[in-house]
C-alpha atoms as a PDB file:
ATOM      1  CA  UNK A   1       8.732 -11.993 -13.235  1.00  0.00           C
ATOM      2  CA  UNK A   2      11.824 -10.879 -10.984  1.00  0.00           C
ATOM      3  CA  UNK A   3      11.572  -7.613  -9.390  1.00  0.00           C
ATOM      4  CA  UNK A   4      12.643  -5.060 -12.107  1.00  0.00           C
ATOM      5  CA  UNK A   5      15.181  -2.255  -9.931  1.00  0.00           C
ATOM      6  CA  UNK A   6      13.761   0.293 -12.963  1.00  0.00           C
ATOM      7  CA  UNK A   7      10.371  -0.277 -11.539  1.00  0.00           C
ATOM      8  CA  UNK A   8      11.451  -0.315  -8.111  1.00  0.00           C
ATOM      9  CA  UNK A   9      13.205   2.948  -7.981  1.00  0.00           C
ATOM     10  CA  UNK A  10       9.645   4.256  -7.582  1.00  0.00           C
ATOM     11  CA  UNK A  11       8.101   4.292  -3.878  1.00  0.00           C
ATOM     12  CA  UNK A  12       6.296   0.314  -3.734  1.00  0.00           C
ATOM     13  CA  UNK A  13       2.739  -0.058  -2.252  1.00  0.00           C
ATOM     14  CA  UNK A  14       2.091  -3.795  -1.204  1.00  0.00           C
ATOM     15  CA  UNK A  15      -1.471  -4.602  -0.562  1.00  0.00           C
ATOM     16  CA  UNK A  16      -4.073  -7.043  -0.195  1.00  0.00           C
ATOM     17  CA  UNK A  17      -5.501  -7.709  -3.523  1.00  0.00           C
ATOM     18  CA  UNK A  18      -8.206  -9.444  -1.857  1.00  0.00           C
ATOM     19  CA  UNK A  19      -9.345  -6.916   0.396  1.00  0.00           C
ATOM     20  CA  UNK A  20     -12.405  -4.898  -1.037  1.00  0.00           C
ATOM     21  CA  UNK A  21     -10.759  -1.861   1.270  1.00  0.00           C
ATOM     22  CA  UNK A  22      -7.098  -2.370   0.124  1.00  0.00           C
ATOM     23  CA  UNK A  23      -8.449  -2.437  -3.517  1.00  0.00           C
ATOM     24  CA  UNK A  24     -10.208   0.440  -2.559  1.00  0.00           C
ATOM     25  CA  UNK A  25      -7.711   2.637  -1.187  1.00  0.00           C
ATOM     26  CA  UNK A  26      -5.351   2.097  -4.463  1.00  0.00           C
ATOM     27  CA  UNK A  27      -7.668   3.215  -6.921  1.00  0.00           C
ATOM     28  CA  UNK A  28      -8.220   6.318  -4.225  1.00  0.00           C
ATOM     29  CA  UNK A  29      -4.690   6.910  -4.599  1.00  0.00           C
ATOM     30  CA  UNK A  30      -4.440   6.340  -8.255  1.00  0.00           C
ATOM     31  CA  UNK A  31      -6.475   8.879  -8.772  1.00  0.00           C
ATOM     32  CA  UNK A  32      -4.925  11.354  -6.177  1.00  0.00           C
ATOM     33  CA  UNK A  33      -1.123  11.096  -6.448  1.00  0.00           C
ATOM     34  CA  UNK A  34       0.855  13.858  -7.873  1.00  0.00           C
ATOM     35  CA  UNK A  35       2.726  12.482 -10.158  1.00  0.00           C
ATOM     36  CA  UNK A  36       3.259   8.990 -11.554  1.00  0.00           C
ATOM     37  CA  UNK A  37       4.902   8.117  -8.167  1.00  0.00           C
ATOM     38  CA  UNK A  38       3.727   4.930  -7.033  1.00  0.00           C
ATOM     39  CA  UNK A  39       3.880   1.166  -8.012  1.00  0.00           C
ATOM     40  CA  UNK A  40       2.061  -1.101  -6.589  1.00  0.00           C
ATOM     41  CA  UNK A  41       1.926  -4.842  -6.244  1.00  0.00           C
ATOM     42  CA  UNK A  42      -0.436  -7.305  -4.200  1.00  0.00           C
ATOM     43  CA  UNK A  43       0.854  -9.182  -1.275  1.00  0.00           C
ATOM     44  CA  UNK A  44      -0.394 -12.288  -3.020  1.00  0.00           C
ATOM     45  CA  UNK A  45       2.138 -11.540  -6.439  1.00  0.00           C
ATOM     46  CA  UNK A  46       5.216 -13.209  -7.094  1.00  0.00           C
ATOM     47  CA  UNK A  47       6.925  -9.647  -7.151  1.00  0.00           C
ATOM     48  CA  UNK A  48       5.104  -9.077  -3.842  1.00  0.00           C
ATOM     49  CA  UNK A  49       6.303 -11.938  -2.247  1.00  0.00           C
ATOM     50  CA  UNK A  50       9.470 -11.484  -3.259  1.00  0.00           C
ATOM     51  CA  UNK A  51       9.802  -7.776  -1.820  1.00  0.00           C
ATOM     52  CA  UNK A  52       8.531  -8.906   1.264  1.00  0.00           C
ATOM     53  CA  UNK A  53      11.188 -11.577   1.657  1.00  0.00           C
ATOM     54  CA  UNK A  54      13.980  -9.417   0.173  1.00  0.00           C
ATOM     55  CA  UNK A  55      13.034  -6.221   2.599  1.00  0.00           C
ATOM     56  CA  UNK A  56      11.461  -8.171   5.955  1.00  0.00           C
ATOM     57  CA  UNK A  57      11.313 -11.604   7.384  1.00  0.00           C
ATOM     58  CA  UNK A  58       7.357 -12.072   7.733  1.00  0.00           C
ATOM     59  CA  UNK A  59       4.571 -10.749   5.452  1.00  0.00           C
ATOM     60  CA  UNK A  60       2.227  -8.453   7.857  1.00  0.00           C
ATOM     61  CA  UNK A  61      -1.048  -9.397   6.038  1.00  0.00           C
ATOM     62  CA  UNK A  62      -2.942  -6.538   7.801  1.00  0.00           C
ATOM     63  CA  UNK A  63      -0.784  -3.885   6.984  1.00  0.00           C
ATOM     64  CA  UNK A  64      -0.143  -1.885   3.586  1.00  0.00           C
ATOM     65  CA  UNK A  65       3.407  -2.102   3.241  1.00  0.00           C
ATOM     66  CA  UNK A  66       5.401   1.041   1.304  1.00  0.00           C
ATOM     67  CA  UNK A  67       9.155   0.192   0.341  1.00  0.00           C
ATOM     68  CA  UNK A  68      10.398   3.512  -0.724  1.00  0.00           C
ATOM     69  CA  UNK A  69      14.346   4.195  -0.642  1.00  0.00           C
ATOM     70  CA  UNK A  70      14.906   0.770  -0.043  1.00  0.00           C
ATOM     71  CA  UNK A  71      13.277   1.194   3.371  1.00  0.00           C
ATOM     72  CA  UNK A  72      10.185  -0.464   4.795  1.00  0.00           C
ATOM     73  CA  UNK A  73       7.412   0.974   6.190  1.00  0.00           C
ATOM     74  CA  UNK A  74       4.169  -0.578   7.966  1.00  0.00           C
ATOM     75  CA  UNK A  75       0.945   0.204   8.798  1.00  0.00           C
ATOM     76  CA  UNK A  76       0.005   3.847  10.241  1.00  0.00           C
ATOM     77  CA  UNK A  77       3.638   5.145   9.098  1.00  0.00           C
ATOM     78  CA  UNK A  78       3.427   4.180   5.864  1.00  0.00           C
ATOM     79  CA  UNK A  79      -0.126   5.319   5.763  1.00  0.00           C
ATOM     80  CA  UNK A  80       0.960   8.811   6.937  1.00  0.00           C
ATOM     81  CA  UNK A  81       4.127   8.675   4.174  1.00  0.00           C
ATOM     82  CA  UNK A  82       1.542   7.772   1.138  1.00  0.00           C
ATOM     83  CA  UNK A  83      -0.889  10.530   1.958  1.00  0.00           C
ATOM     84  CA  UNK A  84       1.516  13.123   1.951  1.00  0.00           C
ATOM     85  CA  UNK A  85       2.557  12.432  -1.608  1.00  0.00           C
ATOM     86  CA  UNK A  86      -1.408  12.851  -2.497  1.00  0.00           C
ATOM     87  CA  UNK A  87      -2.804  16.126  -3.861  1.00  0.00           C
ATOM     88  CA  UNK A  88      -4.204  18.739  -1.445  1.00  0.00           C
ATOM     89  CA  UNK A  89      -6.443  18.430   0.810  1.00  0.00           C
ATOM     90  CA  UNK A  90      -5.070  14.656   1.457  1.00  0.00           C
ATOM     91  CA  UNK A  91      -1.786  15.525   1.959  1.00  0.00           C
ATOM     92  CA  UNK A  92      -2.633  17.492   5.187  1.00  0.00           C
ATOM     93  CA  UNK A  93      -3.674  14.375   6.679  1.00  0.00           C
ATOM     94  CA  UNK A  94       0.486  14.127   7.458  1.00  0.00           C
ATOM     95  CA  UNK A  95      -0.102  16.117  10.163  1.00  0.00           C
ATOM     96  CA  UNK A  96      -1.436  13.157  12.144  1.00  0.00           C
ATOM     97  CA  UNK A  97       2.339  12.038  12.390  1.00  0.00           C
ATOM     98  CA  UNK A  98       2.385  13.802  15.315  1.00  0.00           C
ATOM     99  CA  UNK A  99       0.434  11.288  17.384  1.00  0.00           C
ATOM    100  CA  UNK A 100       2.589   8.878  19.127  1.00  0.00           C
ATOM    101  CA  UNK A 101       2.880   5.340  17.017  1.00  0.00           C
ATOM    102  CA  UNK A 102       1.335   2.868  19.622  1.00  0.00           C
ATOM    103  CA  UNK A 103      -2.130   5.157  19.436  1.00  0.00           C
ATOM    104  CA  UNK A 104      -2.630   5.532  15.387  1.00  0.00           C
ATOM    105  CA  UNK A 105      -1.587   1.872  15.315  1.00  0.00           C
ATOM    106  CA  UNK A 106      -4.128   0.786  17.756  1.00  0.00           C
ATOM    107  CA  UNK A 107      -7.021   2.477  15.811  1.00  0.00           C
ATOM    108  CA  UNK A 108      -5.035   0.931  12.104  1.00  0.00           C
ATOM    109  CA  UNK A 109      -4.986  -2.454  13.622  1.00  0.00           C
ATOM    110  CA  UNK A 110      -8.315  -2.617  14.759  1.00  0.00           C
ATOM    111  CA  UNK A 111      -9.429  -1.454  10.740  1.00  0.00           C
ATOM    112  CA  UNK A 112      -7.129  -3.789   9.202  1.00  0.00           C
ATOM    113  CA  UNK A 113      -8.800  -6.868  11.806  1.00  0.00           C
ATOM    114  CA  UNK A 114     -12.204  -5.992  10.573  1.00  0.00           C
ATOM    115  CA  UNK A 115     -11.569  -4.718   7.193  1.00  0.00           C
ATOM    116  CA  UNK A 116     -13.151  -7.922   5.399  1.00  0.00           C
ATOM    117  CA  UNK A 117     -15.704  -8.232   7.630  1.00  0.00           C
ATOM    118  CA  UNK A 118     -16.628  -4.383   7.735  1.00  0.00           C
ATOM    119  CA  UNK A 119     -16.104  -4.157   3.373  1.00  0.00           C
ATOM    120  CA  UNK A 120     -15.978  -7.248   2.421  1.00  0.00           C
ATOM    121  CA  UNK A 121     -13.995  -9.663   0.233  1.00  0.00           C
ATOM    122  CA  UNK A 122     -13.103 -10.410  -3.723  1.00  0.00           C
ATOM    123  CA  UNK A 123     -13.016 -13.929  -5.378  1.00  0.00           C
ATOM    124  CA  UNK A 124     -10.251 -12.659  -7.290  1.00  0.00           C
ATOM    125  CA  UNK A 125      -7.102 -10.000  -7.231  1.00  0.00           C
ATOM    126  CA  UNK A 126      -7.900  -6.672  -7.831  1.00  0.00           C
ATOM    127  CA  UNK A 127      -6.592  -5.754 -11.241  1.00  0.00           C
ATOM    128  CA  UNK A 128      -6.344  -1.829 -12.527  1.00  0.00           C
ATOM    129  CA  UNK A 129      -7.738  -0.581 -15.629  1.00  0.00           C
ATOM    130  CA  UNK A 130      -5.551  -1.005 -18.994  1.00  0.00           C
ATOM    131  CA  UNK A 131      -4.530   3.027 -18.825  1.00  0.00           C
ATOM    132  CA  UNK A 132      -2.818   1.937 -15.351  1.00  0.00           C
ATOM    133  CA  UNK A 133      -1.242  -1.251 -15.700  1.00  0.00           C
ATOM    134  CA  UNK A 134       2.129  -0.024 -15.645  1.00  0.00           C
ATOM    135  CA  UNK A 135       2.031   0.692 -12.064  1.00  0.00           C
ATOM    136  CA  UNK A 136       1.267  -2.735 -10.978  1.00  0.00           C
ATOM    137  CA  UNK A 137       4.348  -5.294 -10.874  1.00  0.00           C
ATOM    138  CA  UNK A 138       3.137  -8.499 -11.347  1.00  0.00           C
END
């Protein structure tokens, strides 16, 4: 499936679709974003892949990726940029923008280097519920 610029216009959450914690944290945001915001789309799609190339050289495999605006954004940024588009009290977790980059990536990198040992791993891609498929680009 080519990347659909209708379904793109939304913000774009890349993730590991492997990652029990990755899967995790999308049906966390499912379930607290304000409005029907978000797409999503595991690193391992074709439509992933193909955002990654089209939007950076190299696929960051530890990091949850948000394209929004046709800009890219990695690891504690984009983070920090997702939870503020979540429902009170998550959104207040923005205020953490104000620590410098090299610290809140140090504690996100050590996370995302653990995060299959520390939660584990699926056999297969996470898939969402029926109700929610049309926020997932294949």
């Amino acid at each position: 499936m080519s990347i659909s610029e209708e379904k793109t216009n939304n913000p774009v959450i890349l993730f590991d679709g492997y990652c029990n914690l990755c899967s995790g944290s999308i049906v966390f945001i499912l379930k607290r974003e304000k409005k029907d915001l978000f797409r999503f789309a595991s690193l391992q799609s074709k439509t992933g892949k193909q955002l990654i190339k089209k939007y950076k050289d190299s696929t960051e495999e530890d990091s949850v990726i948000l394209i929004e605006n046709k800009k890219i954004f990695t690891k504690s940024l984009a983070a920090l940029r997702i939870a503020k588009r979540l429902k009170f009290p998550w959104n207040l977790s923005y205020v953490f923008i104000i620590i410098p980059p090299f610290i809140r990536n140090y504690f996100y990198d050590l996370i995302a280097r653990n995060r299959k040992k520390w939660f584990g791993s699926r056999s297969t891609c996470y898939f969402p519920e029926k109700n929610m498929s049309h926020k997932f680009l294949e």
